[in-house]
C-alpha atoms as a PDB file:
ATOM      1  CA  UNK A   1      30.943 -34.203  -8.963  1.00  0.00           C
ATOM      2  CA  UNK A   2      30.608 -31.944  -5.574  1.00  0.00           C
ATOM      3  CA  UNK A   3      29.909 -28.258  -5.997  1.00  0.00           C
ATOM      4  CA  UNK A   4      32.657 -26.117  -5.602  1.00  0.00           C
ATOM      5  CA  UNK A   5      32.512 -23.164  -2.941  1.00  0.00           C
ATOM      6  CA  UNK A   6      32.269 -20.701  -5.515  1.00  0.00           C
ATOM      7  CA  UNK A   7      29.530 -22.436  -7.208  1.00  0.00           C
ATOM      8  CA  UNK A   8      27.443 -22.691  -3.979  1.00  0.00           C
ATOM      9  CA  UNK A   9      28.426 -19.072  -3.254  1.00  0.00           C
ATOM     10  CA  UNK A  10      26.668 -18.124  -6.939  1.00  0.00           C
ATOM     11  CA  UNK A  11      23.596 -20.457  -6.282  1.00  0.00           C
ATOM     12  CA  UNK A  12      23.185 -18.147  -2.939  1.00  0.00           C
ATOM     13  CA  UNK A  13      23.804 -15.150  -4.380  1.00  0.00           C
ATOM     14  CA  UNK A  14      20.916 -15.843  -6.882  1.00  0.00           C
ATOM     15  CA  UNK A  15      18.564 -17.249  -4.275  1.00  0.00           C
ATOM     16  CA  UNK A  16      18.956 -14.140  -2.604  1.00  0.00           C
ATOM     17  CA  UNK A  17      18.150 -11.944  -5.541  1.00  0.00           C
ATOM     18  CA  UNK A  18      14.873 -14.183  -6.648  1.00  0.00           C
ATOM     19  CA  UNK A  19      14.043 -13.641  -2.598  1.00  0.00           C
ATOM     20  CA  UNK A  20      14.675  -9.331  -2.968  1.00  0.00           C
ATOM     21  CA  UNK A  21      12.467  -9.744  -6.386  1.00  0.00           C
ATOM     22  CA  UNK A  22       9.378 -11.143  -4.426  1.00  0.00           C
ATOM     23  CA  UNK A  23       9.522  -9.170  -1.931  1.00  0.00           C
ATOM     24  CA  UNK A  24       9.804  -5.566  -3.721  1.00  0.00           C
ATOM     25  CA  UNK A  25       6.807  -7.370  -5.778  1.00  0.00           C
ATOM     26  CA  UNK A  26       4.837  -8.073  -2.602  1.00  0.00           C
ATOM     27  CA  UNK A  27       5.439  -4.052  -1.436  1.00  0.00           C
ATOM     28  CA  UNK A  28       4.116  -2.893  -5.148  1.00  0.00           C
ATOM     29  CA  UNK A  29       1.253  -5.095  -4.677  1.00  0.00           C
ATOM     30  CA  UNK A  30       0.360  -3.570  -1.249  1.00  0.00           C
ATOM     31  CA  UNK A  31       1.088  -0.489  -2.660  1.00  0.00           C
ATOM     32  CA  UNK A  32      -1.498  -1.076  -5.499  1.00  0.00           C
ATOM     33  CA  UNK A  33      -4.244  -2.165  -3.015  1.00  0.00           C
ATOM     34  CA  UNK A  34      -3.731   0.727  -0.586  1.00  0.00           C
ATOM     35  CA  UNK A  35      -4.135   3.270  -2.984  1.00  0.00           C
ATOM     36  CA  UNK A  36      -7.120   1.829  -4.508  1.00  0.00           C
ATOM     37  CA  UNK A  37      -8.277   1.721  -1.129  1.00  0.00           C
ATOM     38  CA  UNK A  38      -7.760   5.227  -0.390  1.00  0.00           C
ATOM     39  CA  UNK A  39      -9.199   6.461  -4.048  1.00  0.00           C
ATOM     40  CA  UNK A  40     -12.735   4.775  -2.912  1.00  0.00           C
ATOM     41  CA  UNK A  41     -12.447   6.430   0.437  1.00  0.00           C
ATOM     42  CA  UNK A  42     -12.028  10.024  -0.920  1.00  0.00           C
ATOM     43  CA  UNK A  43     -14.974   8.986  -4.030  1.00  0.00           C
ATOM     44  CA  UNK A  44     -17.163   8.221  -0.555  1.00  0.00           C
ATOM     45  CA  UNK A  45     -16.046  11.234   1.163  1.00  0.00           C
ATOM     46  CA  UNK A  46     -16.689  13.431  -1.880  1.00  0.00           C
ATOM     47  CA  UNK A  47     -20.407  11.712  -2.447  1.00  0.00           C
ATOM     48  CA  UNK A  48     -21.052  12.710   1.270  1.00  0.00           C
ATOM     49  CA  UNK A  49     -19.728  16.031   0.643  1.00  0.00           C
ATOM     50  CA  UNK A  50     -22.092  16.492  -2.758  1.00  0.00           C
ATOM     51  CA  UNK A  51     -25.221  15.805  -0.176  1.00  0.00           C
ATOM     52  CA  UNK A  52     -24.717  18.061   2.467  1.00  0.00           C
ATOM     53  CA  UNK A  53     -25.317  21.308   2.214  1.00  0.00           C
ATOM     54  CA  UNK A  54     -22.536  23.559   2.450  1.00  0.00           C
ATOM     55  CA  UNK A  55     -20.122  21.603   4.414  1.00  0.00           C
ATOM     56  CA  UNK A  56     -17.601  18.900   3.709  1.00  0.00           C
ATOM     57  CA  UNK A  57     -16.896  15.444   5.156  1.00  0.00           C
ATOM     58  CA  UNK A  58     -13.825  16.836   6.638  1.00  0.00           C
ATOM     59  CA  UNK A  59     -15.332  19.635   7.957  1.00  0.00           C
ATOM     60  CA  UNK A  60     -18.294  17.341   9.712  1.00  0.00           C
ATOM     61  CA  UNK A  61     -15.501  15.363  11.235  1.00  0.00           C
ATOM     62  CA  UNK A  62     -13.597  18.303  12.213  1.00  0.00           C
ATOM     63  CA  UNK A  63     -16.540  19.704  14.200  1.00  0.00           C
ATOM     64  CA  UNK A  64     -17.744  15.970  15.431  1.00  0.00           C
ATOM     65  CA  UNK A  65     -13.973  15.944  17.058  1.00  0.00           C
ATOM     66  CA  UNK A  66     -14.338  19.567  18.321  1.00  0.00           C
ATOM     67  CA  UNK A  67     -17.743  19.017  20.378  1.00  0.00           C
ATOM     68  CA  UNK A  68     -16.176  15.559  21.872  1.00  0.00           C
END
């Protein structure tokens, strides 16, 4: 029995949502790992920070940049 045009219409229709599904899934998961990634940068910055005296990471940088 051929498909009617309304069937083939729903079949899309649900194609496309399983397609929008894996792709906001995809963004979460790139989400997830960026984060994480930016949580151990700040844990480094912050055990830099700890072994300098008096002066942050950010403030090193910031005077690294200035004498550039």
């Amino acid at each position: 029995m051929p498909i009617t045009l309304e069937n083939k219409l729903s079949n899309l229709i649900n194609e496309i949502k399983e397609i929008k599904k894996d792709l906001i899934l995809q963004e979460l998961k790139k989400t997830r790992i960026s984060k994480h990634k930016i949580n151990k940068w700040k844990m480094l910055g912050e055990k830099v920070s700890s072994k300098w005296e008096n002066i942050s990471v950010i403030e090193e940088i910031n005077q690294q940049r200035e004498k550039s």
